[in-house]
Structure formats: structure tokens, C-alpha cells
Protein backbone atom coordinates (compact mmCIF):
# COMPACT_ATOMS: atom_id res chain seq x y z
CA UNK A 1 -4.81 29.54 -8.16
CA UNK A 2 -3.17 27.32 -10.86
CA UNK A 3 -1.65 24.30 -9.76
CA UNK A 4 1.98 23.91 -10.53
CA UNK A 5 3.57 20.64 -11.68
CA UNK A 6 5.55 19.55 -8.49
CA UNK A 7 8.34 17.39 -9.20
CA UNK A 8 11.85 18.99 -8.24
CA UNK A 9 12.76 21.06 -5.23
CA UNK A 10 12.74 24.26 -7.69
CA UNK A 11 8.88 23.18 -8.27
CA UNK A 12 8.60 23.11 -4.62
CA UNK A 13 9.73 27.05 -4.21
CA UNK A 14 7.45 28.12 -6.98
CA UNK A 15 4.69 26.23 -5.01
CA UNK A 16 6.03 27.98 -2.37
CA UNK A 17 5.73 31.07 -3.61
CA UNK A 18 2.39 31.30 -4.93
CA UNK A 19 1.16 29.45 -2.13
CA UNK A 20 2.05 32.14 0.33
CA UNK A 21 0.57 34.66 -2.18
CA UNK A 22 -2.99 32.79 -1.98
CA UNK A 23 -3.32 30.55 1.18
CA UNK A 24 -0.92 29.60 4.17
CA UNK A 25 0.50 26.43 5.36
CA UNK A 26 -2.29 26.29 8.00
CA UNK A 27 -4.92 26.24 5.32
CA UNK A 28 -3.25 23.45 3.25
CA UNK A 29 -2.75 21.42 6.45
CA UNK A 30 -6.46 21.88 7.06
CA UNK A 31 -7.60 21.15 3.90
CA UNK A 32 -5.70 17.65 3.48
CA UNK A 33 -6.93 16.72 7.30
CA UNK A 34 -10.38 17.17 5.53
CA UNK A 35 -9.74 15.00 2.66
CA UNK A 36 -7.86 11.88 4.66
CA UNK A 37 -10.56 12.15 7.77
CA UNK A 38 -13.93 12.43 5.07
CA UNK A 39 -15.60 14.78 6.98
CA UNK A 40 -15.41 17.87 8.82
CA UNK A 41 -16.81 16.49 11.85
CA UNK A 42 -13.86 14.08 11.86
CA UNK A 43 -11.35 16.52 10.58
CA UNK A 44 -12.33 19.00 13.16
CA UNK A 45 -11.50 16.20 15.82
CA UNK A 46 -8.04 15.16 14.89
CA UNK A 47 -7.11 19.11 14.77
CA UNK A 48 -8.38 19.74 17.84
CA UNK A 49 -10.58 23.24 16.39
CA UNK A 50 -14.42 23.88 16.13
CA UNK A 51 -16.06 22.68 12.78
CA UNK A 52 -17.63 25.59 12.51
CA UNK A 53 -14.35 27.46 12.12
CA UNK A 54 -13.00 24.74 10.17
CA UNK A 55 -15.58 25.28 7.57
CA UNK A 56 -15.33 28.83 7.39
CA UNK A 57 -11.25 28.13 6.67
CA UNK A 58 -12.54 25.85 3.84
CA UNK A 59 -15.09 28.36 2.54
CA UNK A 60 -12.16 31.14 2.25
CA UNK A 61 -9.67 28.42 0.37
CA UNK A 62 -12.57 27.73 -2.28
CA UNK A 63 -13.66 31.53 -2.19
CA UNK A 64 -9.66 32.41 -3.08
CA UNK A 65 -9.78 29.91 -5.77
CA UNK A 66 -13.17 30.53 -7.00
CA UNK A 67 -13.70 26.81 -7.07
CA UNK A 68 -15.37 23.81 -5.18
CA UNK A 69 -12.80 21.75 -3.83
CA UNK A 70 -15.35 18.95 -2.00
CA UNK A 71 -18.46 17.52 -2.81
CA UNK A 72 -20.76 17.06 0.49
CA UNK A 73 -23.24 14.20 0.52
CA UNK A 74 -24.94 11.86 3.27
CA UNK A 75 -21.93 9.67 3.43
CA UNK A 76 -19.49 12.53 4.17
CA UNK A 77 -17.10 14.68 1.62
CA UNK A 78 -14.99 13.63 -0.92
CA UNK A 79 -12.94 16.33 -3.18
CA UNK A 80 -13.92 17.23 -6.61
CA UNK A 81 -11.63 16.88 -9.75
CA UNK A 82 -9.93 20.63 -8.77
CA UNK A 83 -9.74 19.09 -5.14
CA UNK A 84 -7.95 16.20 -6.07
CA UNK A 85 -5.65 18.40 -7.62
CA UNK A 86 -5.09 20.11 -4.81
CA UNK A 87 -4.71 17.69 -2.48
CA UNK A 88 -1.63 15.97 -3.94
CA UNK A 89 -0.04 18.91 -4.67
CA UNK A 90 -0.51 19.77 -0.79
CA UNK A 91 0.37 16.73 0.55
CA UNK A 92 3.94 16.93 -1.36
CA UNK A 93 4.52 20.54 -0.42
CA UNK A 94 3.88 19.69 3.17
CA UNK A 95 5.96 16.67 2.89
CA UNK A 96 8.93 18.91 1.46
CA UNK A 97 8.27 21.46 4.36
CA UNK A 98 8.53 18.91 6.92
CA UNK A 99 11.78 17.01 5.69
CA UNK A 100 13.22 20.76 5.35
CA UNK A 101 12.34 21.60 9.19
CA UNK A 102 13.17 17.99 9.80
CA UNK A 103 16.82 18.32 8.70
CA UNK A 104 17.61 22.07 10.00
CA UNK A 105 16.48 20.93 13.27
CA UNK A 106 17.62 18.04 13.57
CA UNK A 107 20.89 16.85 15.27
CA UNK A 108 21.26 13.48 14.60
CA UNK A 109 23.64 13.75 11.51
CA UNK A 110 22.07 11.09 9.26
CA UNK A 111 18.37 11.05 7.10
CA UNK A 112 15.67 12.57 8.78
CA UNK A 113 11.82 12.96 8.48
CA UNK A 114 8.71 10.88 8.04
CA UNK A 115 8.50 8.10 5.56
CA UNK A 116 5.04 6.51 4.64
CA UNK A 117 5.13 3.01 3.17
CA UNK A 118 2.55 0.89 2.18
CA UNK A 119 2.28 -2.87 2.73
CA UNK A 120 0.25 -5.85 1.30
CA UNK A 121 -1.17 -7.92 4.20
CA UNK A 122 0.35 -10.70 3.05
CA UNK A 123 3.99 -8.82 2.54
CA UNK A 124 3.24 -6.85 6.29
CA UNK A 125 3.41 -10.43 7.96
CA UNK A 126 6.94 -10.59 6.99
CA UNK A 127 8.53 -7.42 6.27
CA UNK A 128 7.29 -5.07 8.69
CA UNK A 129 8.74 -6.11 11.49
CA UNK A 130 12.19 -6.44 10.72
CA UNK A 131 11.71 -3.06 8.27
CA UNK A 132 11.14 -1.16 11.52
CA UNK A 133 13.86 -2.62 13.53
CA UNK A 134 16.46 -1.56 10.77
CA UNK A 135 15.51 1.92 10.38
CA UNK A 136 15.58 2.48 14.46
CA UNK A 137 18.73 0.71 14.09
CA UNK A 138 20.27 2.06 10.79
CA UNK A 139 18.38 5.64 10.62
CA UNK A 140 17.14 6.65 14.06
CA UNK A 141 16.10 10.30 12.55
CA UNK A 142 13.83 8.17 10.00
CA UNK A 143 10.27 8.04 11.59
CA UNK A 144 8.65 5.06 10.01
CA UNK A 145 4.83 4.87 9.17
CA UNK A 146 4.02 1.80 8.05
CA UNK A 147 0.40 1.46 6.38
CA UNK A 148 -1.37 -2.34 5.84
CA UNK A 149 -3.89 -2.74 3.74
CA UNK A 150 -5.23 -4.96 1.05
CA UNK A 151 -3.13 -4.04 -2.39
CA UNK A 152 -6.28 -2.52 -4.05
CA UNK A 153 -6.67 0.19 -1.45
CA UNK A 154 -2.44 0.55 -1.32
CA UNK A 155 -2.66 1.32 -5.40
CA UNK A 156 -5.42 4.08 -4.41
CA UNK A 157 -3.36 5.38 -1.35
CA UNK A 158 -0.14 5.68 -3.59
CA UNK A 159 -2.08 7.34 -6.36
CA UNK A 160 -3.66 9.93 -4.23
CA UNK A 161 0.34 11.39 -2.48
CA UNK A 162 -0.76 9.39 0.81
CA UNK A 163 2.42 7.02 0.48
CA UNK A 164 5.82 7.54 -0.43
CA UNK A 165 5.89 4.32 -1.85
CA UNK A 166 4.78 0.82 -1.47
CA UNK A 167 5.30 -3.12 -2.17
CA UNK A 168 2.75 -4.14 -4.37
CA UNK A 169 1.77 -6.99 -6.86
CA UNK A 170 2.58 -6.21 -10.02
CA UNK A 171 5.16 -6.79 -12.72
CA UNK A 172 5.07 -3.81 -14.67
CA UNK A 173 4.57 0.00 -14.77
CA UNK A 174 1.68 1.79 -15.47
CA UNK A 175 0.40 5.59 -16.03
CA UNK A 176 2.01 7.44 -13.27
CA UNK A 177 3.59 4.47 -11.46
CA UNK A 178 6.75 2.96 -11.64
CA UNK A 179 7.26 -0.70 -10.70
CA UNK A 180 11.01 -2.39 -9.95
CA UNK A 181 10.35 -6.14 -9.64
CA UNK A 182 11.87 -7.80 -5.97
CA UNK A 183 10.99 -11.19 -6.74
CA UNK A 184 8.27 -13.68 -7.00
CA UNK A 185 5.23 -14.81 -4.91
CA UNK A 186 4.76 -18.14 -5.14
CA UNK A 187 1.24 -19.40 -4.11
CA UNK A 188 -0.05 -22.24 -1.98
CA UNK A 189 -3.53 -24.34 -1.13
CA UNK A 190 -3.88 -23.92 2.76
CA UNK A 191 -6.50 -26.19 4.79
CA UNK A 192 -7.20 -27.20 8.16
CA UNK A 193 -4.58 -30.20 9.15
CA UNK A 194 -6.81 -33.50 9.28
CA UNK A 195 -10.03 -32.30 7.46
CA UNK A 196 -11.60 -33.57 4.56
CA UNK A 197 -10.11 -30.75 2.33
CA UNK A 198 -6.64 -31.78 3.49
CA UNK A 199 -5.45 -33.49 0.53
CA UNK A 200 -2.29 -33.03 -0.94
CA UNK A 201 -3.29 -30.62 -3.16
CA UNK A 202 -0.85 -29.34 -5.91
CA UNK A 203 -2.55 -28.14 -8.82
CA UNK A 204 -5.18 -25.86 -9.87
CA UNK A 205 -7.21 -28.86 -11.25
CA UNK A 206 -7.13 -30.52 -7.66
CA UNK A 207 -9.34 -27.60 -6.85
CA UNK A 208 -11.83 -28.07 -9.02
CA UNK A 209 -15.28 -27.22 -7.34
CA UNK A 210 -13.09 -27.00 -3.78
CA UNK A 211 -15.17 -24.28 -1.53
CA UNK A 212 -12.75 -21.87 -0.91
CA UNK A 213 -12.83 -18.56 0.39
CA UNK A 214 -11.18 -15.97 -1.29
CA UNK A 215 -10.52 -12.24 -1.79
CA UNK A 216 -12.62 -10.38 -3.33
CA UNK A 217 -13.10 -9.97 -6.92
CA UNK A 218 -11.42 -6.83 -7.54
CA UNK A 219 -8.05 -8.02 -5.47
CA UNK A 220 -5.39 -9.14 -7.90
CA UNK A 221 -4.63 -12.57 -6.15
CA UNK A 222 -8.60 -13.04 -7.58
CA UNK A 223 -8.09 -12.27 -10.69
CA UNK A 224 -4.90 -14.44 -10.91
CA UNK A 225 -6.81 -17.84 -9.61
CA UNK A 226 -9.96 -16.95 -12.01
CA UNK A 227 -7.79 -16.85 -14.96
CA UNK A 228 -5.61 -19.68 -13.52
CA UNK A 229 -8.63 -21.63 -13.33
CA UNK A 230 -10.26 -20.81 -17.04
CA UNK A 231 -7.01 -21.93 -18.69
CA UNK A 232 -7.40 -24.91 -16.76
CA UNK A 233 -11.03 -25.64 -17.52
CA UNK A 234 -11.51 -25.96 -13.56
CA UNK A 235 -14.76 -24.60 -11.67
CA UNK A 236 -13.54 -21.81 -9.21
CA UNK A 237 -15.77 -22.41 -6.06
CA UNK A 238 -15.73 -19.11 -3.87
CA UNK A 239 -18.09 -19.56 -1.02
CA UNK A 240 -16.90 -16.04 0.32
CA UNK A 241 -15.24 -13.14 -0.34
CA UNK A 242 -13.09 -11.73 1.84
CA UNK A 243 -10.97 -9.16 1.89
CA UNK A 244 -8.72 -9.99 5.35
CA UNK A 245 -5.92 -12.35 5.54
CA UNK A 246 -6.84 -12.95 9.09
CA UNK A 247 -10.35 -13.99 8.26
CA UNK A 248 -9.40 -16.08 5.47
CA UNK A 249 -6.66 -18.01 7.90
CA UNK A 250 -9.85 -18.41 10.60
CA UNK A 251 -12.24 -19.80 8.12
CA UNK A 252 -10.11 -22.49 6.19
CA UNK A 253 -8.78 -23.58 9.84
CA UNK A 254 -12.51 -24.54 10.94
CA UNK A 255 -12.33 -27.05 8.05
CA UNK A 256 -14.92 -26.97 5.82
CA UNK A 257 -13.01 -24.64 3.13
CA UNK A 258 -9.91 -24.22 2.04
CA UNK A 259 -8.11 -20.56 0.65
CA UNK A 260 -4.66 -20.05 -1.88
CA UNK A 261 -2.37 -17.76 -0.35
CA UNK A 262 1.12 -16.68 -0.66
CA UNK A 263 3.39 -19.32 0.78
CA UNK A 264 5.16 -17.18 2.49
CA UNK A 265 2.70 -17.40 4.93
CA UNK A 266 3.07 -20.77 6.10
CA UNK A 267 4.59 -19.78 9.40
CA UNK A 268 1.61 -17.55 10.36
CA UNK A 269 -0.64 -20.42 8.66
CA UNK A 270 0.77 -23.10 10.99
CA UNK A 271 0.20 -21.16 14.34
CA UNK A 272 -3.41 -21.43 12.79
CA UNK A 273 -3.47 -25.05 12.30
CA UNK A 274 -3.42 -24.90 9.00
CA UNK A 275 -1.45 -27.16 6.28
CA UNK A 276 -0.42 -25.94 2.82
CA UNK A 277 0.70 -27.66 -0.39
CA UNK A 278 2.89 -26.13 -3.22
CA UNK A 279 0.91 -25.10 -6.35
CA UNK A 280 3.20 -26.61 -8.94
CA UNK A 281 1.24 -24.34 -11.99
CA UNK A 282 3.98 -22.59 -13.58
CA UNK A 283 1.70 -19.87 -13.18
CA UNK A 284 1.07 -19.79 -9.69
CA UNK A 285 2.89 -16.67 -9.23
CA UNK A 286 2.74 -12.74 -8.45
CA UNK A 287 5.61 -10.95 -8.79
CA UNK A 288 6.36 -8.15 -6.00
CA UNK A 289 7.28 -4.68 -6.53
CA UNK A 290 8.80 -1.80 -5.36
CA UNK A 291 5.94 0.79 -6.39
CA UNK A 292 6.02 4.57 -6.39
CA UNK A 293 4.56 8.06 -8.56
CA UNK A 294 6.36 8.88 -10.86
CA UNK A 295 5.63 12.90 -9.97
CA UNK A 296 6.75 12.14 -6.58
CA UNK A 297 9.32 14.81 -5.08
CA UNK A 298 12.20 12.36 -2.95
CA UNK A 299 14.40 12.64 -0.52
CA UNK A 300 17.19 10.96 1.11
CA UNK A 301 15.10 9.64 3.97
CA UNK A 302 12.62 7.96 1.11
CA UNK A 303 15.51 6.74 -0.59
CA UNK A 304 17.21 5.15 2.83
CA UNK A 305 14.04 3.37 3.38
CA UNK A 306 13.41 2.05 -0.41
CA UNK A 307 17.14 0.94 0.00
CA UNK A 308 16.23 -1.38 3.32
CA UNK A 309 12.98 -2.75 1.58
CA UNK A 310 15.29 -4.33 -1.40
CA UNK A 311 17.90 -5.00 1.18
CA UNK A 312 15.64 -7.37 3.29
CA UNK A 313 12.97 -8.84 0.46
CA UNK A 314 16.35 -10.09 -1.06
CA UNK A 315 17.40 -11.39 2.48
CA UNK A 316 14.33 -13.15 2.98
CA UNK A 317 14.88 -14.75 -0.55
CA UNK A 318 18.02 -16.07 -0.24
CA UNK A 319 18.25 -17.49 3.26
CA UNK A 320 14.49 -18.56 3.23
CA UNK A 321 12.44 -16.11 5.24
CA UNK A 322 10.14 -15.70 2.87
CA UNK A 323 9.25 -19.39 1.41
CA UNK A 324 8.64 -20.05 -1.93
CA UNK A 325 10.31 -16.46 -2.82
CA UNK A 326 11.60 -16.88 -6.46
CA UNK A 327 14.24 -15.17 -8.54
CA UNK A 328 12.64 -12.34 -10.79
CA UNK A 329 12.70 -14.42 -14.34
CA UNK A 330 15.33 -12.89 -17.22
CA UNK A 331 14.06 -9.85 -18.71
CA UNK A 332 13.06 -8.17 -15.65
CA UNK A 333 15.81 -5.86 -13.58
CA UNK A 334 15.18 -6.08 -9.93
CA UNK A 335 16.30 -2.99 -7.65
């Protein structure tokens, strides 16, 4: 079966069409519970039906299409380049299924359907919460899945079809992606209050040979502080790497290290015991983003929900929720 382009509702009926030609609903389903679970075993768990019968469904997809769709190895099953293919295409058509059946069935009169959002740890701590109340609130046919994760694993989730869209650090758009700056992160030193690494700290050459423990080197805060530090000709120290924000928070409050986080987490730092100090740099910055594909098919529950995540990261700005939130700099258009 060729893959069609999905990217208006008219896409979605020729999808539609030769979809019901080649393989049912049921089989798609199947096949992207494969992919998200990694193996059958797993797969065959969440849908509540024998592997064995699972496998023979996923035999007669990739018989129908004369192609492998998944590679099988000791660590599980991961889906091959016509797979991949296949898998975001299926997760959108499912996705445009749903909202339909959502909205015929539904009798609340506003948006309806599921919306998937991804969240930075960091960004989780303060807009979740108050993301979730307004939707119950604002769009009680909206159901709300929120996903944390660290922002390398949110740009893989968003690439794959897995989110609708997500808040991420970055400050432009790439291949496939398009980024609509909310404002800037500022950064801060954090350290245990009273220990030797307590100092008032303010600049990246104050941290010169400091053990700190860090994300890891593939996280973007990482490679912001390792170029921060080369400009300033400072030794970056990372004892650690560690990719959890409540790790990081545990270790620097036992006093022996410190970490640089975003400073809007000094209220969640504090319950921790933790101090921070303002990195002055005029660097010491990551500017957040409203992230989504660009082959992505909306809808007006997605658009309801993008509309609430501007709404509130620009309340948090202005009335200090978010500290150390700064105004996007000239040149960029925020949503």
C-alpha cells in the first residue's frame, strides 16, 4: 500500500479509503499499540488479546503490504523505515477518527476529543497544573493527556505523531517543526542553603571548576552551559549526569554540588532547601516554544488547548509565576 501524504481532512478520506481497501481500523490500532509498547508481549497486554494472535494480525498487515514493518531483536521491536511510515500516518488517521466519533457523539456543545501535549520537566512544574484545571474548566469535552519528559525525548515523541504538540526549548524552526517563541528561560546556580558551595554565585566564571551535576550531554540546557562556559574560558565540572530534575534538586541539596536550572524553579527548589542566585550572563537564557509538525492534521480541540498554553505562559510572565520569565527579544513574534 502507498502511503498518502496526510495533511488536510480530504487527505484523511483518501487514507480512508484505501485503508479500508487494504487493512481495517483494528489492524492500524494494533499495529501502533506494537510500536508505542516495543514488543508484542507488551502490546498483547495493554489490548487485552493473545500474542500469538497478535502476531498473526501483524504477519497479514506486512503480508498485504509485501513489506517488513518491524525489526525484532533481543531488546524488543522497533519499526523499519516503511514502519515508521506507517506508523505516523496511523496514528493521525486514528486521531482524525476519534475527534470525528468524538464530536458526533458528543453532547457537550463545545471542542471535544483527546489532546496529547508534551512538557519539559522543568516547564511541567509550572504549567501543568493550572493547564489541566482550565481545560476541565474552559473545555470539559477536551480530555487532556499531558506527557513529561526530558526535552530530548519530547523532540522524538513529537517527531514520531505521538504528541499533538509540545513546549520545548528552542528558538527557531527546523525540518518538519514549527517553533512560535513564548518567552525566555532565564537560568540560575542552585545549592544547598549554608554549604560551602553557597556563595553568591552570579556568573558563569564563579563556576569555574564548581562540581555540579548536570543533564546529560545530549540535553540542550548542556549544551547551552558547555558553550556558555568555552566563551568564558571557565572549566565546566560535571560530576554527574543526570537526566531528572528531581535527582538533580536531591543531589545539590545534600551539599557537596551545586546544578543551573531554570529559575523558574525556585519555588520547587526552596521546598528542597535549596538557594539560587541569578546568572547575570546575557546569555543565560533558553527561549520556550510552542512546538508542533508541520504535517500535522488539527483540530479545534488542538487549537483550544495551544490557545490556553500561550494564554497562561504569558500569565505566568507578567504577574510573576514563572520567575525570571523574559520578554521574547525584537525580531521574534510570540503566539
Amino acid at each position: 500500500m502507498a502511503m498518502l501524504a496526510i495533511h488536510t481532512p480530504q487527505d484523511v478520506r483518501k487514507f480512508a479509503v484505501k485503508t479500508s481497501t487494504d487493512m481495517d481500523l483494528r489492524k492500524l490500532r494494533y499495529f501502533v499499540a506494537i510500536v508505542d509498547a516495543g514488543s508484542l508481549s507488551k502490546a498483547s497486554e495493554r489490548l487485552h488479546i493473545a500474542q500469538p494472535s497478535l502476531s498473526q494480525q501483524l504477519a497479514a498487515m506486512e503480508a498485504d503490504l509485501g513489506l517488513a514493518l518491524l525489526l525484532r531483536n533481543s531488546q524488543g521491536i522497533a519499526p523499519t523505515e516503511a514502519g515508521n511510515t506507517l506508523y505516523r500516518g496511523a496514528r493521525q488517521l486514528l486521531r482524525q477518527f476519534d475527534q470525528l466519533r468524538a464530536e458526533v457523539t458528543s453532547s457537550v456543545g463545545d471542542e471535544v476529543g483527546r489532546v496529547t501535549i508534551g512538557l519539559p520537566t522543568s516547564v511541567a512544574a509550572l504549567l501543568a497544573a493550572p493547564l489541566v484545571r482550565a481545560v476541565r474548566q474552559r473545555h470539559p469535552g477536551i480530555h487532556l493527556h499531558v506527557v513529561e519528559s526530558m526535552s530530548r525525548s519530547l523532540d522524538e515523541q513529537l517527531a514520531s505523531g505521538r504528541l499533538d504538540f509540545a513546549v520545548l526549548f528552542r528558538d527557531a524552526e527546523s525540518r518538519g517543526i514549527a517553533a512560535f517563541p513564548l518567552l525566555r528561560d532565564a537560568l540560575a546556580f542552585y545549592s544547598k542553603r549554608g554549604s560551602a558551595a553557597a556563595s553568591a554565585v552570579t556568573s558563569i566564571r564563579q563556576l569555574d571548576g564548581v562540581p555540579l551535576v548536570l543533564p546529560g550531554p545530549g540535553n540542550g540546557l548542556r549544551q547551552l552551559l558547555e558553550r556558555a562556559f568555552a566563551r568564558a574560558g571557565a572549566s565546566l565540572n560535571a560530576v554527574a549526569d543526570v537526566d531528572s530534575l528531581p535527582a538533580l534538586m536531591e543531589l545539590a541539596s545534600g551539599g557537596e554540588v551545586g546544578t543551573v536550572l531554570s529559575r523558574g524553579l525556585t519555588g520547587l527548589a526552596g521546598a528542597h532547601g535549596l538557594q539560587h542566585f541569578a546568572m547575570l550572563d546575557p546569555d543565560m537564557h533558553r527561549t520556550v516554544s510552542l512546538c508542533w509538525t508541520t504535517s500535522a492534521v488539527g483540530s479545534s480541540a488542538i487549537d483550544a488547548v495551544r490557545h490556553l498554553v500561550v494564554e497562561h505562559c504569558r500569565s505566568l510572565r507578567l504577574e510573576g509565576g514563572w520567575d525570571g520569565a523574559l520578554e521574547i527579544p525584537p525580531g521574534l513574534s510570540a503566539v
